[in-house]
N, C-alpha and C. Protein backbone atom coordinates (compact mmCIF):
# COMPACT_ATOMS: atom_id res chain seq x y z
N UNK A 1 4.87 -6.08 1.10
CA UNK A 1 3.76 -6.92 1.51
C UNK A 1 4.21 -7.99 2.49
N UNK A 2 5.01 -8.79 1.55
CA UNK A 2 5.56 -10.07 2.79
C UNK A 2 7.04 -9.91 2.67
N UNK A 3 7.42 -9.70 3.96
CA UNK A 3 9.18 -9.71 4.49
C UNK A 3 9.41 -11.60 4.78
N UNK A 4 10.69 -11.67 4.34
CA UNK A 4 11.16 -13.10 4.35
C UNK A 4 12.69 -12.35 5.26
N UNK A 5 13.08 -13.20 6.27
CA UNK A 5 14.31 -12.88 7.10
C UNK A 5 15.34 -13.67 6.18
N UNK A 6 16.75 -13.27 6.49
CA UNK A 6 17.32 -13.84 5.47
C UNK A 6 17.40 -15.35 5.95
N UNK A 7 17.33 -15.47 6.97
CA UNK A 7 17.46 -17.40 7.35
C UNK A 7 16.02 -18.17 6.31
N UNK A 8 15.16 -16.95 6.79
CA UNK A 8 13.90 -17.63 5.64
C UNK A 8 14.18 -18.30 4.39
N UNK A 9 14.72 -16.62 4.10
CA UNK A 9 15.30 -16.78 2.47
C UNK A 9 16.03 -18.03 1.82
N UNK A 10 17.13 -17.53 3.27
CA UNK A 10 18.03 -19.58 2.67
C UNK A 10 17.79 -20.91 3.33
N UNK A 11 16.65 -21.11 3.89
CA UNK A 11 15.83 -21.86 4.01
C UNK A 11 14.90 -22.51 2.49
N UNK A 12 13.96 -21.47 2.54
CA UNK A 12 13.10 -21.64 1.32
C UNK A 12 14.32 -21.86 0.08
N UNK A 13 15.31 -20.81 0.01
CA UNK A 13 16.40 -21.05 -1.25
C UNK A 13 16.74 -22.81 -1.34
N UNK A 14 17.04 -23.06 -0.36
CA UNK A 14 17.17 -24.56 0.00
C UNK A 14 16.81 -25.31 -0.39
N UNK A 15 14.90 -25.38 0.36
CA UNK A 15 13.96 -26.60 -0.84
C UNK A 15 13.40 -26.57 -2.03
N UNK A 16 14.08 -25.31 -2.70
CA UNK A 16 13.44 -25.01 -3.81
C UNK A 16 15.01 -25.70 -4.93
N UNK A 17 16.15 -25.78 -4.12
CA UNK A 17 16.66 -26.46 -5.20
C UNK A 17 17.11 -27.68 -4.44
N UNK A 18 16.75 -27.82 -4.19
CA UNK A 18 16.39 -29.78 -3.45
C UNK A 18 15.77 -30.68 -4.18
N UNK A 19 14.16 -29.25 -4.84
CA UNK A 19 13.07 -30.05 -5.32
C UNK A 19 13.56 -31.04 -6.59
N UNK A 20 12.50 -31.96 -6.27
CA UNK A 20 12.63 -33.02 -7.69
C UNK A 20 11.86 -32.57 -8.72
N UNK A 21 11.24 -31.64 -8.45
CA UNK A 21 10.00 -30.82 -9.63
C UNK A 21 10.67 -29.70 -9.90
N UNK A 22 9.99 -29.20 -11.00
CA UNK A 22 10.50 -27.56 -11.11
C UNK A 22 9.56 -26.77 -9.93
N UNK A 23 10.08 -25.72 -9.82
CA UNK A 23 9.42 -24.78 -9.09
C UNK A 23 8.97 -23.39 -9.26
N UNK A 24 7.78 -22.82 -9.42
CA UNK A 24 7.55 -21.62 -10.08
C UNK A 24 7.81 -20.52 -8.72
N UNK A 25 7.60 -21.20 -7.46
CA UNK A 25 7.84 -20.57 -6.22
C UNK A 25 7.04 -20.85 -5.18
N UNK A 26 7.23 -20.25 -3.77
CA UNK A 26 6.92 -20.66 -2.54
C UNK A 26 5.52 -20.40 -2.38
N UNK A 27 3.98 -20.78 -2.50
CA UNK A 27 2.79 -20.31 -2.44
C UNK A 27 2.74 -20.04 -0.61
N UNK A 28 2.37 -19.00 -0.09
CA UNK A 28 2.61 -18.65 1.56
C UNK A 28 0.87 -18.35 1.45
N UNK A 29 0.07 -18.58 2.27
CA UNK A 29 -1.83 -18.80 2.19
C UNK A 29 -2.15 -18.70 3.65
N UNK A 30 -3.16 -18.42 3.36
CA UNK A 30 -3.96 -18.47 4.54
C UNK A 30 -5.47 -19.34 4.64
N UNK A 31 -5.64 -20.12 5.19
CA UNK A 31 -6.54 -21.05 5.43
C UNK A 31 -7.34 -21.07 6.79
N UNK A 32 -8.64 -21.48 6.70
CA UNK A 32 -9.26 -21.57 7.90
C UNK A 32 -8.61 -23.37 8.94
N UNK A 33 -8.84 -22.96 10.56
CA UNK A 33 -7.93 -23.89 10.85
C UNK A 33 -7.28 -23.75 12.44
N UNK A 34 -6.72 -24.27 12.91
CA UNK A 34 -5.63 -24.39 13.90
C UNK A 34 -6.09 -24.20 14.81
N UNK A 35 -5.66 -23.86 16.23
CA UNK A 35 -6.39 -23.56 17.43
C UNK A 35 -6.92 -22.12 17.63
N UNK A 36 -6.77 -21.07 16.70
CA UNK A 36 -6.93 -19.70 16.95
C UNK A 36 -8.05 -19.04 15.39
N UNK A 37 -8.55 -20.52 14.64
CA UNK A 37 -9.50 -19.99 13.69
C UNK A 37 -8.71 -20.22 12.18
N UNK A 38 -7.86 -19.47 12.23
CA UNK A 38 -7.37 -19.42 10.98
C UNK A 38 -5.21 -19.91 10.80
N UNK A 39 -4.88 -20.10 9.93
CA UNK A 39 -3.84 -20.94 9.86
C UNK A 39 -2.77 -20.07 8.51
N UNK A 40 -1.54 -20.11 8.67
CA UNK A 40 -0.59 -20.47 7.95
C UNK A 40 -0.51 -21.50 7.15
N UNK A 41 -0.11 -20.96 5.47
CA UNK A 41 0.23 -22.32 5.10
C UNK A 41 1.22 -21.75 3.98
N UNK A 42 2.22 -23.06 3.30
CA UNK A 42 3.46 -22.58 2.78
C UNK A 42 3.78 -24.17 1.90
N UNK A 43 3.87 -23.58 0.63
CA UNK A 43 3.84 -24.66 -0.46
C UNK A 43 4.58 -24.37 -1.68
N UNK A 44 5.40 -25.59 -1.54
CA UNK A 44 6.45 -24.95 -3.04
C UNK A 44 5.01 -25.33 -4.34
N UNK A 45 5.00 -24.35 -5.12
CA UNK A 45 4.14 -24.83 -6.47
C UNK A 45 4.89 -24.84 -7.92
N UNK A 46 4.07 -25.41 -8.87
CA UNK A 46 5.05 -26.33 -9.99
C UNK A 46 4.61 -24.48 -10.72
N UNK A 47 3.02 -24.31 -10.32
CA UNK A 47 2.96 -23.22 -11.44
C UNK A 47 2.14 -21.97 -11.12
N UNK A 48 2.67 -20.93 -11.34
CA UNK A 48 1.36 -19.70 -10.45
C UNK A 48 -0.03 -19.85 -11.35
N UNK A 49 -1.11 -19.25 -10.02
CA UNK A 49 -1.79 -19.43 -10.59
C UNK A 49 -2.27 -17.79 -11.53
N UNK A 50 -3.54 -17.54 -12.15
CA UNK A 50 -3.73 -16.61 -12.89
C UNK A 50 -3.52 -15.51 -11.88
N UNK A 51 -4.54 -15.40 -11.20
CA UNK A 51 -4.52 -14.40 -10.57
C UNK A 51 -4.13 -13.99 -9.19
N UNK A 52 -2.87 -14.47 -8.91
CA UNK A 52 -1.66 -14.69 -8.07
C UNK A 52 -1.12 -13.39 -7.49
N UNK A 53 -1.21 -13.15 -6.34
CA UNK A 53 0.14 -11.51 -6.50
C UNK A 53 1.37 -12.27 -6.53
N UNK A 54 2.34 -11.66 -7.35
CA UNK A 54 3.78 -12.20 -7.36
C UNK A 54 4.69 -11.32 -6.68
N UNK A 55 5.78 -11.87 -5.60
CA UNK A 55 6.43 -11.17 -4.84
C UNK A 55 7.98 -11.54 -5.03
N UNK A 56 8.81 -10.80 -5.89
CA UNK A 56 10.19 -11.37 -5.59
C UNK A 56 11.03 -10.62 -4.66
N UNK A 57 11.98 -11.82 -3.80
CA UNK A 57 12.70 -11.43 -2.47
C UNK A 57 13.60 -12.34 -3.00
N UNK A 58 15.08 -11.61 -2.64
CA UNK A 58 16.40 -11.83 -2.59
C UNK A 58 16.35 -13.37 -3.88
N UNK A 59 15.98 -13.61 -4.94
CA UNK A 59 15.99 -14.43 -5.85
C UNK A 59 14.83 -15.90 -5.25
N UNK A 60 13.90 -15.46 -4.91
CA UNK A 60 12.82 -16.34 -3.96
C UNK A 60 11.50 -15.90 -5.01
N UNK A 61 10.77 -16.30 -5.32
CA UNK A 61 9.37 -16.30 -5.94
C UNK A 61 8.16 -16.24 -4.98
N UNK A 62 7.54 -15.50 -4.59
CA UNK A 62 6.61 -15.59 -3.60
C UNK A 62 5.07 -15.63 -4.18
N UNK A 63 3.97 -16.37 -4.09
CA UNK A 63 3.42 -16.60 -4.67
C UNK A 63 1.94 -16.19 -3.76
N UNK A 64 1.02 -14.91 -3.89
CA UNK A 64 0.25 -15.42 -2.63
C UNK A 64 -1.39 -15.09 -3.52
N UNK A 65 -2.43 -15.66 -3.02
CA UNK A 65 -3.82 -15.91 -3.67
C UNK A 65 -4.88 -14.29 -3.08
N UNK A 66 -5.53 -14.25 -4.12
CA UNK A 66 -5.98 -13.01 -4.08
C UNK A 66 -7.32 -12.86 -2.12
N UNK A 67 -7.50 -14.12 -1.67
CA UNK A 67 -7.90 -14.16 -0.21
C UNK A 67 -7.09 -13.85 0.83
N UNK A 68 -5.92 -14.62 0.32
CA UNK A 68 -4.71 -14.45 1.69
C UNK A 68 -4.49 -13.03 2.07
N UNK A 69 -4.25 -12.37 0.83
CA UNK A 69 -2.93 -11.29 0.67
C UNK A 69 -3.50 -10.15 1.72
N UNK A 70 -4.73 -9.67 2.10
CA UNK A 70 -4.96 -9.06 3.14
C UNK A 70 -4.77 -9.06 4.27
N UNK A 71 -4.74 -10.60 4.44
CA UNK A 71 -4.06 -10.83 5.84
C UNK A 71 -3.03 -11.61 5.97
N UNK A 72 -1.83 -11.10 4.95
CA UNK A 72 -0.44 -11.68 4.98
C UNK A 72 0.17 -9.89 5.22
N UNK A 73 -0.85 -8.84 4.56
CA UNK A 73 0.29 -7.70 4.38
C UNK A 73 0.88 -7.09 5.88
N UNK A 74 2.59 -7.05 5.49
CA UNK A 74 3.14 -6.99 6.56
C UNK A 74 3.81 -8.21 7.12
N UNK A 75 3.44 -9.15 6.95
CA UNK A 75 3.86 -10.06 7.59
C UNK A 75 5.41 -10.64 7.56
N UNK A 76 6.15 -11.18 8.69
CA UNK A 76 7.29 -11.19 8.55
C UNK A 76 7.79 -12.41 8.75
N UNK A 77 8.51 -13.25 7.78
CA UNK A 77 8.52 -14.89 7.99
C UNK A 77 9.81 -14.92 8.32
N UNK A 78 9.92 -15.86 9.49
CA UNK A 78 11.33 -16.05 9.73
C UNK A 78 11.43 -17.63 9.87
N UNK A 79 12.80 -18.39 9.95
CA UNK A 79 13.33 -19.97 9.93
C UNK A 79 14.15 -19.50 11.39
N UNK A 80 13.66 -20.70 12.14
CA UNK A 80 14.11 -20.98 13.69
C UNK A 80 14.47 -22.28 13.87
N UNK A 81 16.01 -22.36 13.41
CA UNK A 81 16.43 -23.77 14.09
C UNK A 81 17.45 -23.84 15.25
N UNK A 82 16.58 -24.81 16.58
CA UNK A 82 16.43 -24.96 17.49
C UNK A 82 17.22 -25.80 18.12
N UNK A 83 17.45 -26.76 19.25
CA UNK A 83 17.41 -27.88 19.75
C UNK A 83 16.12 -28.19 19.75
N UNK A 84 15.31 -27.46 20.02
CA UNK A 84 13.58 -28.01 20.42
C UNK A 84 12.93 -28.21 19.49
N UNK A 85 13.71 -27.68 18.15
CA UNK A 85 13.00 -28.01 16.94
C UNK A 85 13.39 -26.61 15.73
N UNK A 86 12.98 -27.03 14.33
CA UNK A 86 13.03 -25.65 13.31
C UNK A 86 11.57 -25.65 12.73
N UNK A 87 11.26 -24.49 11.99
CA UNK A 87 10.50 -24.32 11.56
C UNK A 87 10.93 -23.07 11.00
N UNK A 88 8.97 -22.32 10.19
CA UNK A 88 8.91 -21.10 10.14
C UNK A 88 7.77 -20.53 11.16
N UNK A 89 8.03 -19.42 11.52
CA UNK A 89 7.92 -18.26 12.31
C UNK A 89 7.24 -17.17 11.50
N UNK A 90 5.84 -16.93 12.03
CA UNK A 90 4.95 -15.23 11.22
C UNK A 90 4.85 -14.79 12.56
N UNK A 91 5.10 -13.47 12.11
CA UNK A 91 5.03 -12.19 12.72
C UNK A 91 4.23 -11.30 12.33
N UNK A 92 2.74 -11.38 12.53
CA UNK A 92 1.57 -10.35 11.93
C UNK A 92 1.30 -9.88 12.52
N UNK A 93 1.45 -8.74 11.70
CA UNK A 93 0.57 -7.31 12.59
C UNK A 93 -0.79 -7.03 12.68
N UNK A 94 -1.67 -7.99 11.52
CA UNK A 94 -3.25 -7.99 11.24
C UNK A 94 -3.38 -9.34 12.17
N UNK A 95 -2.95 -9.65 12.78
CA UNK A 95 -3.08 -10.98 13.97
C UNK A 95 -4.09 -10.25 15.17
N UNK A 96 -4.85 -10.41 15.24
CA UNK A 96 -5.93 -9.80 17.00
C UNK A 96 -5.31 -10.56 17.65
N UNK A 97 -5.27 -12.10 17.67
CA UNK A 97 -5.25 -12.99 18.31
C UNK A 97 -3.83 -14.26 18.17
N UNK A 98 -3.41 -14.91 18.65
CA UNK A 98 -2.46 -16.04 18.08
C UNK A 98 -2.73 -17.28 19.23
N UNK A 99 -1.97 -18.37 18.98
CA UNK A 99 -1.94 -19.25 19.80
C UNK A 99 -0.37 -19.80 20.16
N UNK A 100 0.34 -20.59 20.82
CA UNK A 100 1.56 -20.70 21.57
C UNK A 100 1.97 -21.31 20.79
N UNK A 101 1.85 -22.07 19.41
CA UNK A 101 2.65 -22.59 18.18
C UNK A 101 3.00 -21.60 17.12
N UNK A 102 2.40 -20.31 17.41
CA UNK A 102 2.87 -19.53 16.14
C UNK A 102 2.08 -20.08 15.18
N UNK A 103 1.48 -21.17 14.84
CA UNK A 103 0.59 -21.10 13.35
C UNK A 103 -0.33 -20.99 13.20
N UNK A 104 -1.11 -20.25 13.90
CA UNK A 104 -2.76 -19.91 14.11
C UNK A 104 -2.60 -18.93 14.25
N UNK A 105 -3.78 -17.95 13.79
CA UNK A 105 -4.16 -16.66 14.11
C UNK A 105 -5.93 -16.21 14.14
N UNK A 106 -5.61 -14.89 14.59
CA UNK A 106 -7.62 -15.00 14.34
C UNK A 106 -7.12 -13.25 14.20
N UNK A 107 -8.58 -13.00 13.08
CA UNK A 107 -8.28 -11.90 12.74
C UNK A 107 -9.17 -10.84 13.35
């Protein structure tokens, strides 16, 4: 469903034991939003919710809500650190559309 690159991986591995909370895992969503309609979004959570798909990658918890997951499948998250800056990086294939930040899409 969702590919994490391994920089992702030890990225997210990162703030998940950084956190000052426990962590049940990374919630990755989709929200309305951004310049292209709809948006990325990515949230460590304390607890899944009921009806959650659960995704485990390389010892990572992936957490995604029964709206998103249609238009996450496939998707490929990568960590890009830069001089110009880091972040994460999606690579969708259910994307029609994107905008020049990478965090918008339209479907």
């Amino acid at each position: 469903m969702i590919n994490l690159t391994p920089s992702a991986l030890q990225a997210v591995s990162r703030f998940i034991s950084t956190s000052a909370d426990p962590v049940a895992g990374l919630r990755i969503h989709v929200q309305g939003g951004g310049c292209s309609g709809l948006q990325y979004g990515m949230k460590l959570e304390a607890e899944k919710a009921e009806d959650d798909m659960v995704v485990e990658m390389g010892g990572v918890t992936l957490l995604v809500d029964p709206y998103s997951a249609p238009m996450l499948d496939g998707v490929t998250v990568d960590f890009v650190d830069s001089l110009s800056g880091s972040g994460f990086k999606f690579e969708n294939p259910n994307a029609s559309g994107g905008c020049a930040c990478g965090q918008s899409f339209s479907a």
